[in-house]
PDB file of N, CA and C in Angstrom:
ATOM      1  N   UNK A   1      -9.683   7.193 -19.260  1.00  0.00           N
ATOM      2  CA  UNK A   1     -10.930   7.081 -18.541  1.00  0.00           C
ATOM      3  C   UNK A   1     -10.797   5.990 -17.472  1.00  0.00           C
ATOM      4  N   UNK A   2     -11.653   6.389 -16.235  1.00  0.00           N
ATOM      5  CA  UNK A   2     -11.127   5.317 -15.237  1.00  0.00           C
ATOM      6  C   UNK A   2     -12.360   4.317 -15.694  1.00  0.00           C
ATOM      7  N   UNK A   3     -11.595   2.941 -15.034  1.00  0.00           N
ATOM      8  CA  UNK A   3     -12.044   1.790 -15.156  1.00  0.00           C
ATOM      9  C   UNK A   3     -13.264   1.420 -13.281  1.00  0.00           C
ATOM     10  N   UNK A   4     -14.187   0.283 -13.775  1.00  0.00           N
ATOM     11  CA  UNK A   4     -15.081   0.256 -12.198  1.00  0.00           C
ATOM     12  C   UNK A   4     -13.782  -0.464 -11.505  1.00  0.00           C
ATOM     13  N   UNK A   5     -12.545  -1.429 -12.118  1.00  0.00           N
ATOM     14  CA  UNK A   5     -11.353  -2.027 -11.273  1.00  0.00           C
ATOM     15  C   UNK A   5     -10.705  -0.851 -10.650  1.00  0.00           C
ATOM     16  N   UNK A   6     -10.405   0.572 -11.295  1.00  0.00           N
ATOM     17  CA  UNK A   6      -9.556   1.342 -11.161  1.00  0.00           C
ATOM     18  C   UNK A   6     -10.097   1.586  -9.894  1.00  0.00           C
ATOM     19  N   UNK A   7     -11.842   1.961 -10.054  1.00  0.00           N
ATOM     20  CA  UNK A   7     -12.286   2.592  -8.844  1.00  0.00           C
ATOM     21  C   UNK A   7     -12.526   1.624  -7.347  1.00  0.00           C
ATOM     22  N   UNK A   8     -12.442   0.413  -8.181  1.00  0.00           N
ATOM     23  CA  UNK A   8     -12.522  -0.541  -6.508  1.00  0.00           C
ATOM     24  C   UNK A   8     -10.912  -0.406  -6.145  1.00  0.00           C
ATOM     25  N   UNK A   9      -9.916  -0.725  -6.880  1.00  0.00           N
ATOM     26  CA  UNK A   9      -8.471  -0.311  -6.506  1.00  0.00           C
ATOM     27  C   UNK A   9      -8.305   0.678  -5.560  1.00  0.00           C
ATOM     28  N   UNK A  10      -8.829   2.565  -6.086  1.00  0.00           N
ATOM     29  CA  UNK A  10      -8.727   3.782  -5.190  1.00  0.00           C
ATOM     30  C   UNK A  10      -9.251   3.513  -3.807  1.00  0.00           C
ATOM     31  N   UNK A  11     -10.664   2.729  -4.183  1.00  0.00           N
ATOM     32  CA  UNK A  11     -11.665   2.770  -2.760  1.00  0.00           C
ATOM     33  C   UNK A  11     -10.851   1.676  -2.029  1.00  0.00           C
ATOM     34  N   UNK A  12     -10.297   0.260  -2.185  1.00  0.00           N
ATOM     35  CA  UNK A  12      -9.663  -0.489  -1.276  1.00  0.00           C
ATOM     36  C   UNK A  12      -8.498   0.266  -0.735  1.00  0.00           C
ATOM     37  N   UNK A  13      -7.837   0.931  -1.706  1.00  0.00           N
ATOM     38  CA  UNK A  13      -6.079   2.080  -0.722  1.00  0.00           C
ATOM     39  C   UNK A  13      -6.529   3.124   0.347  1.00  0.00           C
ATOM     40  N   UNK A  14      -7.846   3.742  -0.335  1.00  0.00           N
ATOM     41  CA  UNK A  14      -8.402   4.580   1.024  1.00  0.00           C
ATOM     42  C   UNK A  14      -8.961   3.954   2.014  1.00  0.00           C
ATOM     43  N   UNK A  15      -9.558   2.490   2.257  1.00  0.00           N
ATOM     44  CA  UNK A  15     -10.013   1.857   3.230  1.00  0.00           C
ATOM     45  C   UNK A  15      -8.725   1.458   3.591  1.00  0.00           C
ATOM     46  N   UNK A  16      -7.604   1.002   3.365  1.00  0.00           N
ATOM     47  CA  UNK A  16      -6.516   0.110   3.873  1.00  0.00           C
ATOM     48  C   UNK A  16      -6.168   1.257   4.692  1.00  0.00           C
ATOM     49  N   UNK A  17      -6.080   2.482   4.115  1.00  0.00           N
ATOM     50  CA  UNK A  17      -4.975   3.505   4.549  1.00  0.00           C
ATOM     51  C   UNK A  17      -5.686   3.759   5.797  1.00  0.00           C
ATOM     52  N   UNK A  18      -6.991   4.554   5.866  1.00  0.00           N
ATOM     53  CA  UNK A  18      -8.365   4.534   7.037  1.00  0.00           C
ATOM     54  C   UNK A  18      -7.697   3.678   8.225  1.00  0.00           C
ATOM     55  N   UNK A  19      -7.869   2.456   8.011  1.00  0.00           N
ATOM     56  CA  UNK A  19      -7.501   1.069   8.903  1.00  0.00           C
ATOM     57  C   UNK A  19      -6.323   1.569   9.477  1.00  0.00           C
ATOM     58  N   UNK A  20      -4.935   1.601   8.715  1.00  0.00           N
ATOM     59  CA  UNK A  20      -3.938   1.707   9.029  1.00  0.00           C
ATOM     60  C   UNK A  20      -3.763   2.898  10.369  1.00  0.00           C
ATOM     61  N   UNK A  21      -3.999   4.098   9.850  1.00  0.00           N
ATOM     62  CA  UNK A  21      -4.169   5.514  10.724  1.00  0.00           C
ATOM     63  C   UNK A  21      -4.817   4.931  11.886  1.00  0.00           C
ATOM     64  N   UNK A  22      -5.936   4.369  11.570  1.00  0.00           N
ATOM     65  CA  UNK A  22      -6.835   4.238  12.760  1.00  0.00           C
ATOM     66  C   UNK A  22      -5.952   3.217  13.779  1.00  0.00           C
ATOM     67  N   UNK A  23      -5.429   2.114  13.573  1.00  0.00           N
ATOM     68  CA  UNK A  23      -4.613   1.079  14.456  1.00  0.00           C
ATOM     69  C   UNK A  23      -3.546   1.830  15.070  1.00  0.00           C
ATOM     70  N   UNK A  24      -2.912   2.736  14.624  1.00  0.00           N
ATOM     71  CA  UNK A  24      -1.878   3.679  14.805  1.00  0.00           C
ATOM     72  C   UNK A  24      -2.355   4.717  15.845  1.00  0.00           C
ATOM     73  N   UNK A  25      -3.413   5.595  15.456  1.00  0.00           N
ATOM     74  CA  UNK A  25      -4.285   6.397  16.728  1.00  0.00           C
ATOM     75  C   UNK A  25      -4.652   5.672  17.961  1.00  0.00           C
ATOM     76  N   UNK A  26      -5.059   4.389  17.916  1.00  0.00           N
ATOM     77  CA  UNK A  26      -5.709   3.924  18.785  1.00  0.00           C
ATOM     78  C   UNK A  26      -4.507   2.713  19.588  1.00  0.00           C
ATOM     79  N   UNK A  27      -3.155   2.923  19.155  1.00  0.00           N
ATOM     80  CA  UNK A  27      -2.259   2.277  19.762  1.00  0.00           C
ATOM     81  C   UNK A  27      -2.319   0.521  19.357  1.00  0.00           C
ATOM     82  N   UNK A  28      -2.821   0.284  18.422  1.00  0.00           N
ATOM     83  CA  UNK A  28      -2.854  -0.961  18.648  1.00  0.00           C
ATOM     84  C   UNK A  28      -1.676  -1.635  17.407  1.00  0.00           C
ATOM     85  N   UNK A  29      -1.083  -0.771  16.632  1.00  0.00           N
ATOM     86  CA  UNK A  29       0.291  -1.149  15.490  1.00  0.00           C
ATOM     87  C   UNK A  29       1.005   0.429  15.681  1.00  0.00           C
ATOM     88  N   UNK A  30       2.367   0.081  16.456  1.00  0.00           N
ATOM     89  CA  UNK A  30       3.033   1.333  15.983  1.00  0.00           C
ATOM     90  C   UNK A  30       3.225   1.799  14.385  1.00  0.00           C
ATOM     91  N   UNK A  31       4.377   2.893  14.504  1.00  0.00           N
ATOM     92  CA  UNK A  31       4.814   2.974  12.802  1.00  0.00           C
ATOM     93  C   UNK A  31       5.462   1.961  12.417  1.00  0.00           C
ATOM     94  N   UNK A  32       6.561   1.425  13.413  1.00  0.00           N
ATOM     95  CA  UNK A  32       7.662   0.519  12.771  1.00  0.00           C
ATOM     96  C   UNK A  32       6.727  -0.643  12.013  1.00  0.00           C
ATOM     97  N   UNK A  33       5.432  -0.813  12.584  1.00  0.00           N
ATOM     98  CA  UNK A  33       5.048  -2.099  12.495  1.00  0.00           C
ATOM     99  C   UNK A  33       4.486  -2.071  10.936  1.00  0.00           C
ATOM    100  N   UNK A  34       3.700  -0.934  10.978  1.00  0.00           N
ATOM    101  CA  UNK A  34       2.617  -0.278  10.091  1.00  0.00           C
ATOM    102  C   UNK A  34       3.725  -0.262   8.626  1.00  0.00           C
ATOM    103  N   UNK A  35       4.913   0.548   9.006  1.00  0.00           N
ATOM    104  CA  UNK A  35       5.863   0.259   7.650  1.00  0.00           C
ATOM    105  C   UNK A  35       6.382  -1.137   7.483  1.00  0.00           C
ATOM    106  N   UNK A  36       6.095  -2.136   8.714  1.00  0.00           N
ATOM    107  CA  UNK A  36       6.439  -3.464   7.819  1.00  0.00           C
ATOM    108  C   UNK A  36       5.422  -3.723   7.019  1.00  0.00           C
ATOM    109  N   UNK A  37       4.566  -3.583   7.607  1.00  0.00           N
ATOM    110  CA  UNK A  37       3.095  -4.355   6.483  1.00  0.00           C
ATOM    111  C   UNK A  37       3.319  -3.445   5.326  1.00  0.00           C
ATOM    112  N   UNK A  38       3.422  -2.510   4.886  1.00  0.00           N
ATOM    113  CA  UNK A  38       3.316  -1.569   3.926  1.00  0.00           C
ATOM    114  C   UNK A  38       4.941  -2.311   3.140  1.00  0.00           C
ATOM    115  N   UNK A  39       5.970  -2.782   3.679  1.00  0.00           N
ATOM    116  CA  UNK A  39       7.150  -2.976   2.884  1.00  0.00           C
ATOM    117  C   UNK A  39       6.899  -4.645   2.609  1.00  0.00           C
ATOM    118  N   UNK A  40       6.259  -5.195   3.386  1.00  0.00           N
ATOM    119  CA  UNK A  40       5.918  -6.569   3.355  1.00  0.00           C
ATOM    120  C   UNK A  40       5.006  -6.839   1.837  1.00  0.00           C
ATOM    121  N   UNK A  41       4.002  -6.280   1.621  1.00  0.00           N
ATOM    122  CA  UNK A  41       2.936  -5.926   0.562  1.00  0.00           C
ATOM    123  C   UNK A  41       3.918  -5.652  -0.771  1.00  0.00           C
ATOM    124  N   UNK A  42       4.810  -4.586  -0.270  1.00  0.00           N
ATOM    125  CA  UNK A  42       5.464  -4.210  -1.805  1.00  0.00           C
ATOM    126  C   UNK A  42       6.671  -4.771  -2.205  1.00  0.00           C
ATOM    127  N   UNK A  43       7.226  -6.062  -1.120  1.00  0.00           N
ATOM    128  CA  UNK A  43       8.254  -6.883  -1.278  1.00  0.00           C
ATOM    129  C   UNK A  43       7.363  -7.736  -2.164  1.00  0.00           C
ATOM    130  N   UNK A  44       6.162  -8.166  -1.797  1.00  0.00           N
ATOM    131  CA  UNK A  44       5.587  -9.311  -2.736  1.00  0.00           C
ATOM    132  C   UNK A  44       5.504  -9.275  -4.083  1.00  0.00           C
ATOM    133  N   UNK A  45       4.793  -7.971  -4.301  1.00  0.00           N
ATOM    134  CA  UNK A  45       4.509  -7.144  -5.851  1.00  0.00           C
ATOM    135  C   UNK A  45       6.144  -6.752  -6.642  1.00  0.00           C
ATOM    136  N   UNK A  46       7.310  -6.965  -5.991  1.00  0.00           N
ATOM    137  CA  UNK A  46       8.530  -6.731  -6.334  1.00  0.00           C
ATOM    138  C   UNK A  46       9.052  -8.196  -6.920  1.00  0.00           C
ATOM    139  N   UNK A  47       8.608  -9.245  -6.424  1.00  0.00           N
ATOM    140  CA  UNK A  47       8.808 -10.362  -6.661  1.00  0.00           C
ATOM    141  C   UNK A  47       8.262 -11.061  -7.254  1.00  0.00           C
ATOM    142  N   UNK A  48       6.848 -10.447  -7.626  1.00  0.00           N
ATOM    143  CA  UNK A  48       5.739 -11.530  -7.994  1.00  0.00           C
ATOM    144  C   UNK A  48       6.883 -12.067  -9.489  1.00  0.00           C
ATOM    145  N   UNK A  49       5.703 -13.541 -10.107  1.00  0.00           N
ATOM    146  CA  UNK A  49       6.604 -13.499 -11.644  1.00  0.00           C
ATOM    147  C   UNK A  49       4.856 -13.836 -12.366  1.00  0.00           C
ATOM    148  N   UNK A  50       5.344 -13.447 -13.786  1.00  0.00           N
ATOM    149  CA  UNK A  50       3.976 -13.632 -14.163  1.00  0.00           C
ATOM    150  C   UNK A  50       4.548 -13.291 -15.735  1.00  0.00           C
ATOM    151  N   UNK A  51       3.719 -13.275 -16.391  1.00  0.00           N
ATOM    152  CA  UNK A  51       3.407 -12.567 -17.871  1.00  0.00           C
ATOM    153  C   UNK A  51       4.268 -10.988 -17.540  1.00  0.00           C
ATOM    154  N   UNK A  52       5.003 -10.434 -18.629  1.00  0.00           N
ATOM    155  CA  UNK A  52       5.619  -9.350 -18.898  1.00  0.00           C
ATOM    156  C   UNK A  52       4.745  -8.126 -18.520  1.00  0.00           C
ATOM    157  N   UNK A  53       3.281  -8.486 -18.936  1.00  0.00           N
ATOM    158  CA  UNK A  53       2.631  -7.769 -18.360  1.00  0.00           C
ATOM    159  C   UNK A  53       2.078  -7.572 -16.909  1.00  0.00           C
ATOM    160  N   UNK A  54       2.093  -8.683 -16.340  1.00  0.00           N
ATOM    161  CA  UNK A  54       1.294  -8.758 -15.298  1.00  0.00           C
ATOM    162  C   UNK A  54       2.604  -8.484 -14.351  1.00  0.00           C
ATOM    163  N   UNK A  55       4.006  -8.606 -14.438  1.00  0.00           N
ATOM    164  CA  UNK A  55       5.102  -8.284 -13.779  1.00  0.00           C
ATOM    165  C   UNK A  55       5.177  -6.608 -14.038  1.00  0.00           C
ATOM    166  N   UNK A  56       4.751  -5.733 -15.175  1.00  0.00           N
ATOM    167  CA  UNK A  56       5.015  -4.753 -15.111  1.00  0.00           C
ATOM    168  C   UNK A  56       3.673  -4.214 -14.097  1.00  0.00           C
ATOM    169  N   UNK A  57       2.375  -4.659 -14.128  1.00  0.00           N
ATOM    170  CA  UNK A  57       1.716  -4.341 -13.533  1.00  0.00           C
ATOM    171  C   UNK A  57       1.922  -4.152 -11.765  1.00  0.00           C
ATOM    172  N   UNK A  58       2.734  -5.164 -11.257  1.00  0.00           N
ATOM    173  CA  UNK A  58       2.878  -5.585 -10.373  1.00  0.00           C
ATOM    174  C   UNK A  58       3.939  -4.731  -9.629  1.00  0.00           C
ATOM    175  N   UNK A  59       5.101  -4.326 -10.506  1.00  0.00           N
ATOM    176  CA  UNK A  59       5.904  -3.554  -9.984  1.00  0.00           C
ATOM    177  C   UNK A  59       5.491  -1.986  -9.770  1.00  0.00           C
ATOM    178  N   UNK A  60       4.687  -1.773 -10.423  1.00  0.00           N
ATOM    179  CA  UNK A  60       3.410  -0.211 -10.413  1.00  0.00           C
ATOM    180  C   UNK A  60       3.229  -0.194  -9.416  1.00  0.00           C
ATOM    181  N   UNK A  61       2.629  -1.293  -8.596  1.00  0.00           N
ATOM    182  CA  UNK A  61       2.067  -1.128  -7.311  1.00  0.00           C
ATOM    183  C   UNK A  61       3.289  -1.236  -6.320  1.00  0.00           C
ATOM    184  N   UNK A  62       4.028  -2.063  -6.182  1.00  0.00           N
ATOM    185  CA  UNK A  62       5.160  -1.972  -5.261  1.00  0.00           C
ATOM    186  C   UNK A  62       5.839  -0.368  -5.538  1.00  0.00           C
ATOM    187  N   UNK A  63       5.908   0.192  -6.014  1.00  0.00           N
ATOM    188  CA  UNK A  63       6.336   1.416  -6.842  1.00  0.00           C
ATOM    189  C   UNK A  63       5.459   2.591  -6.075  1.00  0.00           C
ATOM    190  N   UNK A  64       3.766   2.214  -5.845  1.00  0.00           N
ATOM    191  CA  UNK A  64       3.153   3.138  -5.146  1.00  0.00           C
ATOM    192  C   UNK A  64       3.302   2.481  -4.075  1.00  0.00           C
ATOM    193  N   UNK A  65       2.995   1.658  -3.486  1.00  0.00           N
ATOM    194  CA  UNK A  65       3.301   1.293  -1.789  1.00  0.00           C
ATOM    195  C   UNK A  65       4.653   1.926  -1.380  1.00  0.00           C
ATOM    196  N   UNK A  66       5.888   2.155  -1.703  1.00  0.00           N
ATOM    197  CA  UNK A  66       7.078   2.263  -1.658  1.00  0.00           C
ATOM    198  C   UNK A  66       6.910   4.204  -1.544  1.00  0.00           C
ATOM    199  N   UNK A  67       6.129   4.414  -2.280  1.00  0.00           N
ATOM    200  CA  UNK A  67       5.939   6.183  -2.167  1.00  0.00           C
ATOM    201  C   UNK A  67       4.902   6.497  -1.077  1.00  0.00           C
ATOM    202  N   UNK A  68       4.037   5.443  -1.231  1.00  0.00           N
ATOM    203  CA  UNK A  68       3.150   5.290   0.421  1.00  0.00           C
ATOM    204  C   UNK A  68       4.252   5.580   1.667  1.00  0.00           C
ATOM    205  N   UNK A  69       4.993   4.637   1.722  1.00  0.00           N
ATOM    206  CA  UNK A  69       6.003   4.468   2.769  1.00  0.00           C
ATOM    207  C   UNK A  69       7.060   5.934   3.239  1.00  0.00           C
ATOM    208  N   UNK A  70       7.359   6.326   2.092  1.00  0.00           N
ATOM    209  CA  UNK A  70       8.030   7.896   1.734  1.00  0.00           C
ATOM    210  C   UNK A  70       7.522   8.712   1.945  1.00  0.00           C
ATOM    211  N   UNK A  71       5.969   8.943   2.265  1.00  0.00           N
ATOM    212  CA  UNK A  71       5.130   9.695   2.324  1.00  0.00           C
ATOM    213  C   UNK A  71       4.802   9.787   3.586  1.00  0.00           C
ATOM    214  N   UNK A  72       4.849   8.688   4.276  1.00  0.00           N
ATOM    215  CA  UNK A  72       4.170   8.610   5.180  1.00  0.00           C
ATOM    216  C   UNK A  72       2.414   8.521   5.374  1.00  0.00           C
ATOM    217  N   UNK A  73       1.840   8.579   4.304  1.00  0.00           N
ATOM    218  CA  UNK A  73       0.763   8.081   4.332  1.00  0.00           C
ATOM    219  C   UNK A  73      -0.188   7.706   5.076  1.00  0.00           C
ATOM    220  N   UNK A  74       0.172   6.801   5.691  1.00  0.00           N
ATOM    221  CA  UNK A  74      -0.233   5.780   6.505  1.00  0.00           C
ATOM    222  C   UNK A  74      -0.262   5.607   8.147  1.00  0.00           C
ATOM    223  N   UNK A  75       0.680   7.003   8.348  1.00  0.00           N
ATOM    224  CA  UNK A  75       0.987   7.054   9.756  1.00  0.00           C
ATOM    225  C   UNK A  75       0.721   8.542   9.857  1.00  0.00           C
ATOM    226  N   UNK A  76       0.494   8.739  10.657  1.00  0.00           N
ATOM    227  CA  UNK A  76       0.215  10.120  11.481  1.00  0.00           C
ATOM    228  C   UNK A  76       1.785  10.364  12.403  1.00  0.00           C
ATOM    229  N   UNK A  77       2.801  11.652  11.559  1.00  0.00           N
ATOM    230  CA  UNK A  77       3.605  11.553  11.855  1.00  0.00           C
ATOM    231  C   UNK A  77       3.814  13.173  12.945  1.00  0.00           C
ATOM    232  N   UNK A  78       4.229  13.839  13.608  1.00  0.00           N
ATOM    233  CA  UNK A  78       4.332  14.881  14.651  1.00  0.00           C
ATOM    234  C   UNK A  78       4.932  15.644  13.751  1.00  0.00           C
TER     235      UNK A  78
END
């Protein structure tokens, strides 16, 4: 069952992602740039250190940013 964190989590990736597309349409971050911030984000969560848990948590998300990136997601590609 989802959690109200789970659902502020979904709703912040669809606003980030929104943002992202939109800076990209409107010329103001190419892709190259757009995949640093997106590899920048999941370098952090790759590194974080914490509790066993909070490191496995952490690598989840670098794990989806990283399939973000693969996906293309984030960019509006031709």
């Amino acid at each position: 069952m989802s959690t109200a964190s789970e659902h502020a989590g979904q709703a912040a990736l669809s606003i980030c992602e929104a943002l992202l597309l939109a800076m990209n349409d409107r010329g103001l971050l190419p892709e190259h740039e757009i995949v640093g911030v997106l590899r920048d984000a999941a370098a952090t969560h790759e590194n974080a250190v914490g509790t066993e848990l909070e490191i496995e948590s952490h690598r989840a998300v670098a794990e989806l940013i990283n399939a973000i990136i693969a996906g293309g997601n984030s960019v509006r590609r031709p």
